[in-house]
Protein backbone atom coordinates (compact mmCIF):
# COMPACT_ATOMS: atom_id res chain seq x y z
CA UNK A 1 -14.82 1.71 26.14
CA UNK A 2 -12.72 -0.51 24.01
CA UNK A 3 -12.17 1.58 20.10
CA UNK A 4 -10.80 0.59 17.17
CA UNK A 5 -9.56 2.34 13.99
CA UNK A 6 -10.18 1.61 10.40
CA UNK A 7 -9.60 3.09 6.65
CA UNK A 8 -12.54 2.71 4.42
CA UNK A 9 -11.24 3.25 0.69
CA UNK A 10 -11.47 1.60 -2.56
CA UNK A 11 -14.45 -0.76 -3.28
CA UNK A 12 -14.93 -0.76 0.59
CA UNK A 13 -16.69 2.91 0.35
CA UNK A 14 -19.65 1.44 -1.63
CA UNK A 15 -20.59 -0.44 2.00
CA UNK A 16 -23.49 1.45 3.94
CA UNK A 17 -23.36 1.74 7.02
CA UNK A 18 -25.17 -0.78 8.08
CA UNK A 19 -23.38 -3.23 6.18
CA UNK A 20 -20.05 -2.14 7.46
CA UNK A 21 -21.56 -3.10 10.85
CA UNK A 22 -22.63 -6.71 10.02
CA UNK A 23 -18.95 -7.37 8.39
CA UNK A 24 -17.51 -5.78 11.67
CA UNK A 25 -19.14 -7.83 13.69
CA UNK A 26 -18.56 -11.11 11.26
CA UNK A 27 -14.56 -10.39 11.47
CA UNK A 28 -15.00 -10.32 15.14
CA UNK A 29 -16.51 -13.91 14.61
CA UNK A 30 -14.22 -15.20 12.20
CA UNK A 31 -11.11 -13.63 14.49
CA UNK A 32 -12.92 -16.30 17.17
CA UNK A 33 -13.29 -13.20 18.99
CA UNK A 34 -16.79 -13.01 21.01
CA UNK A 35 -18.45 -9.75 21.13
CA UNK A 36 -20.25 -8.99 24.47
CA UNK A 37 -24.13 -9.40 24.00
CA UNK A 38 -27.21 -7.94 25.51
CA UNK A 39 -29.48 -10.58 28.08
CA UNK A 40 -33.22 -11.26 26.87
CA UNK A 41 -35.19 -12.60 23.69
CA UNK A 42 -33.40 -10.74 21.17
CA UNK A 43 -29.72 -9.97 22.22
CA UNK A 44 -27.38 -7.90 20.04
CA UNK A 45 -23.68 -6.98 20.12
CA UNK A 46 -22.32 -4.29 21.88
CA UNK A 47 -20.75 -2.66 18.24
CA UNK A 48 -21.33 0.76 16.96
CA UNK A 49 -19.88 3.05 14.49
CA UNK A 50 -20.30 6.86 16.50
CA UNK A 51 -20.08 8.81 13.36
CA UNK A 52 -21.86 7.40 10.31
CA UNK A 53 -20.34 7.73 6.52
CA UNK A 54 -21.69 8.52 3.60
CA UNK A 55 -22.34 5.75 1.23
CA UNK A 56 -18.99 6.42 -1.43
CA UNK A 57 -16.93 8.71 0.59
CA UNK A 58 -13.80 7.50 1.57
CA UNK A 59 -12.33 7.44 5.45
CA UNK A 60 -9.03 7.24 6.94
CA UNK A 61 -10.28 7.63 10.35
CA UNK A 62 -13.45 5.69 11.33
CA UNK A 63 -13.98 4.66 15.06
CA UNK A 64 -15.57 1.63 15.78
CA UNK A 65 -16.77 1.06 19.71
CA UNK A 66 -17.49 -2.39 21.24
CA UNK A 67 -17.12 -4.69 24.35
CA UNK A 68 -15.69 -8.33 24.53
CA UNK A 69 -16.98 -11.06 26.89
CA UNK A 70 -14.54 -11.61 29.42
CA UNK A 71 -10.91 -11.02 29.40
CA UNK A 72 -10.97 -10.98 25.88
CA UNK A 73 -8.50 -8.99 23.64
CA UNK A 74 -8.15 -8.11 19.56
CA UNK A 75 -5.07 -7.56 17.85
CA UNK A 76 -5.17 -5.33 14.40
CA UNK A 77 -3.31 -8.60 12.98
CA UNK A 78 -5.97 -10.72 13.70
CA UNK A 79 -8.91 -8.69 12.20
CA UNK A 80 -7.38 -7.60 9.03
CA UNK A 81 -7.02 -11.40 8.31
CA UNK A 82 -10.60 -11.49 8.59
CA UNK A 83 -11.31 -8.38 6.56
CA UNK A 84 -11.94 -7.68 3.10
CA UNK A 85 -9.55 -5.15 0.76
CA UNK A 86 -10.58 -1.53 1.59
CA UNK A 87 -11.16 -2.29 5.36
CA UNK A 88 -8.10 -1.97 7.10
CA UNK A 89 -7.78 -1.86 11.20
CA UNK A 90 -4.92 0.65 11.79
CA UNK A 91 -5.14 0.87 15.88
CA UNK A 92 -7.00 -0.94 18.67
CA UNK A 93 -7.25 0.75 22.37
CA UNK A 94 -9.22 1.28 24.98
CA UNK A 95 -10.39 5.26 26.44
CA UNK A 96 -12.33 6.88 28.51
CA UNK A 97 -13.64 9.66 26.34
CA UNK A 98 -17.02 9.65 25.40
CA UNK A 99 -18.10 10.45 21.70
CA UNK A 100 -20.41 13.32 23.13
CA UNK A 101 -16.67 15.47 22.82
CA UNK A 102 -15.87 13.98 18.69
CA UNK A 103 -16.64 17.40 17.86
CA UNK A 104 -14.55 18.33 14.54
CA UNK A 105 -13.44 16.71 11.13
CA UNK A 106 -11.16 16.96 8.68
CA UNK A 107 -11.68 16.62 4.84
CA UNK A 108 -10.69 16.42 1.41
CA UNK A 109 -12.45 16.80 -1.56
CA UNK A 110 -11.14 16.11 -4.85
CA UNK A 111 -13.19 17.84 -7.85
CA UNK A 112 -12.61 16.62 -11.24
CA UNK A 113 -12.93 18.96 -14.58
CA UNK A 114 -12.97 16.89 -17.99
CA UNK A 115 -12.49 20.33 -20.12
CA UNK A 116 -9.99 21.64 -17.66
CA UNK A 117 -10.74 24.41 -14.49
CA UNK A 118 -13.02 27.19 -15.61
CA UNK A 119 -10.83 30.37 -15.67
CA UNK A 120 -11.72 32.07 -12.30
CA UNK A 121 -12.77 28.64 -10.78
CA UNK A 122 -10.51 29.09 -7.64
CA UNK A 123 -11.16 32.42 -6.94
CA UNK A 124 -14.84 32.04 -7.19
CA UNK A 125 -15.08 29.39 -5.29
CA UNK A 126 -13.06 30.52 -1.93
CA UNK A 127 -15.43 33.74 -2.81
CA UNK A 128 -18.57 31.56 -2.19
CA UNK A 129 -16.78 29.64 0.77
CA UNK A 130 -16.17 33.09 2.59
CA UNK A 131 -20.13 33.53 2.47
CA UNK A 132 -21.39 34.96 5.96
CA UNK A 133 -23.93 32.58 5.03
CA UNK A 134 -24.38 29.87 2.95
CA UNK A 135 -27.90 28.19 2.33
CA UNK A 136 -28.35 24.65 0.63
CA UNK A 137 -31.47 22.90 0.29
CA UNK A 138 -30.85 19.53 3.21
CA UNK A 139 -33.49 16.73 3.14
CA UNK A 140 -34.83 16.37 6.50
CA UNK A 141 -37.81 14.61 8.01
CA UNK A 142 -40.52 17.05 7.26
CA UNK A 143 -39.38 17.04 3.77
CA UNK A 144 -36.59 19.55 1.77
CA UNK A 145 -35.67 22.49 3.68
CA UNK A 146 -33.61 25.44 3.74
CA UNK A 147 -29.97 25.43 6.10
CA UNK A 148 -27.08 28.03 6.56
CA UNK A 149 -24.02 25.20 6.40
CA UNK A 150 -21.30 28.27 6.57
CA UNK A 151 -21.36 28.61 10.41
CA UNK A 152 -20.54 24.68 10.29
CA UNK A 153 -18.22 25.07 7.85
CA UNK A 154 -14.70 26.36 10.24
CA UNK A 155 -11.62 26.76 7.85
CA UNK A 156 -10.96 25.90 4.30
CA UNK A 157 -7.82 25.82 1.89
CA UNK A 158 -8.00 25.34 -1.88
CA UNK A 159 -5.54 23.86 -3.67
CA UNK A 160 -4.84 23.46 -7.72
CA UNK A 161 -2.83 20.25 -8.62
CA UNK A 162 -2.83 20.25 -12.41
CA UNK A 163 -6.46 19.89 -13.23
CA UNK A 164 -8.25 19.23 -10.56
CA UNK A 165 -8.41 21.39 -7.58
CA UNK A 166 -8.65 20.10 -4.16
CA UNK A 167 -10.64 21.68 -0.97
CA UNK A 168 -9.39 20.72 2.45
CA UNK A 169 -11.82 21.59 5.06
CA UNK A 170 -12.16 21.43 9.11
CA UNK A 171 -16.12 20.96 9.80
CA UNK A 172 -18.57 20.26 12.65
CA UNK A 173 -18.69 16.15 13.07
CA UNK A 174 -21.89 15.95 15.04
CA UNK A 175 -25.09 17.79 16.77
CA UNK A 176 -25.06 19.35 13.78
CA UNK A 177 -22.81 17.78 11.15
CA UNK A 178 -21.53 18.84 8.32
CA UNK A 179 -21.44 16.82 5.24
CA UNK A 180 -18.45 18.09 3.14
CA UNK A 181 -20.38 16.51 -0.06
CA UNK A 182 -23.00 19.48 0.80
CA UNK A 183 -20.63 22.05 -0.38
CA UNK A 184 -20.12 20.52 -3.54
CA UNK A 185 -24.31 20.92 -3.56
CA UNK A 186 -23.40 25.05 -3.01
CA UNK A 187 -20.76 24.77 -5.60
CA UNK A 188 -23.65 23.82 -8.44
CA UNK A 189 -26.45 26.05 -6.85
CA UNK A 190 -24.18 29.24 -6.75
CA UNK A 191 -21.13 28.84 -8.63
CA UNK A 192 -22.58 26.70 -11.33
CA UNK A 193 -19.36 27.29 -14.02
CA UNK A 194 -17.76 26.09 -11.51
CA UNK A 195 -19.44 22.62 -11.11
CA UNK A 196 -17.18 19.50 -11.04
CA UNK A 197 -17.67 16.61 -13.79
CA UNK A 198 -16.64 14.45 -11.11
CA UNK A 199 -15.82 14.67 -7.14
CA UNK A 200 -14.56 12.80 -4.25
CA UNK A 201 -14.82 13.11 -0.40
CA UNK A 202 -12.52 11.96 1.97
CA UNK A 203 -12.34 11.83 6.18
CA UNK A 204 -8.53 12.41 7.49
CA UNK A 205 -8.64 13.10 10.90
CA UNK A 206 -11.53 13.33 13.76
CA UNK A 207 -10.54 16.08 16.89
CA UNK A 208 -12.40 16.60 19.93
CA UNK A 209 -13.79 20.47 21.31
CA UNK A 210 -10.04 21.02 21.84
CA UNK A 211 -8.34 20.52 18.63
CA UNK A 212 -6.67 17.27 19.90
CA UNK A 213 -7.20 14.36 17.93
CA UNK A 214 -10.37 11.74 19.17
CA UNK A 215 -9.04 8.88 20.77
């Protein structure tokens, strides 16, 4: 399987995902690279994006999959001439590792506080992150229901850099996932003092079951 990696910041994060996919698969055209297409009445590109992102969250680690006709190759050069500012190819290779084992994520989120952090802000926070459990309301198909996130969420560090305070977290990437934007949700519901004015998410890094990072 032929991958490449991407950032997604800036203006860029305001893309869904489906639109990231139609602008991938335009670069590829403007690049004069041909993506490899399915036979019969209504063929589509072999393209897809394994791990979908939120619509405003940031990424410096996206993985997109695809096949070329032929002997064809892609050079990062070629597609970030193609690509608009906030979409930036950072690696193109080919592996053998299937996206069943893209099992962990790293993340960043940045909360804001207009007035300054609450007084006990940090401490009541890692309080509520150190929950045996940790329920949140999560929209699903048969409407709002009630999840434990805590056994998805698997390490966190808090930081304070002047006034805003930072939470890096290690979560579950897929079957289940783990939005980190979900514990800002437990933040308001349980913490409420503690609720941001203003937040933002951030992928860093993607691992498989072994701690080594996806390729």
């Amino acid at each position: 399987m032929r991958r490449m990696r991407f950032q997604k910041t800036g203006k860029a994060v305001w893309m869904s995902h489906l639109d990231t996919m139609r602008l991938m698969q335009r670069a590829f055209r403007r690049a004069g690279v041909l993506l490899h297409h399915s036979q019969g009445y209504t063929p589509h590109a072999y393209v897809s994006l394994p791990i979908p992102l939120s619509v405003g969250m940031e990424s410096l680690c996206e993985i997109l999959e695809y096949e070329l006709d032929a002997e064809l190759t892609i050079t990062p050069e070629q597609i970030n001439k193609v690509l608009p500012e906030g979409i930036l190819v950072t690696d193109v290779y080919e592996s053998d590792v299937k996206t069943k084992h893209l099992c962990l994520m790293d993340a960043e989120l940045l909360l804001f506080y207009d007035q300054g952090i609450p007084e006990g802000c940090v401490e009541m926070i890692e309080a509520l992150l150190s929950r045996e459990e940790l329920l949140i309301e999560k929209r699903t198909k048969r409407g709002p229901e009630e999840a434990d996130i805590r056994p998805l969420l698997k390490s966190y560090r808090l930081e304070r850099s002047g006034e805003q305070l930072r939470i890096f977290c290690t979560v579950c990437a897929q079957n289940p996932s783990l939005n980190p934007m979900l514990l800002i949700q437990a933040i308001e519901r349980y913490a409420a003092s503690c609720k941001p004015d203003h937040c933002r998410c951030r992928r860093l890094e993607i691992y498989d079951e072994n701690g080594k990072v996806f390729r």
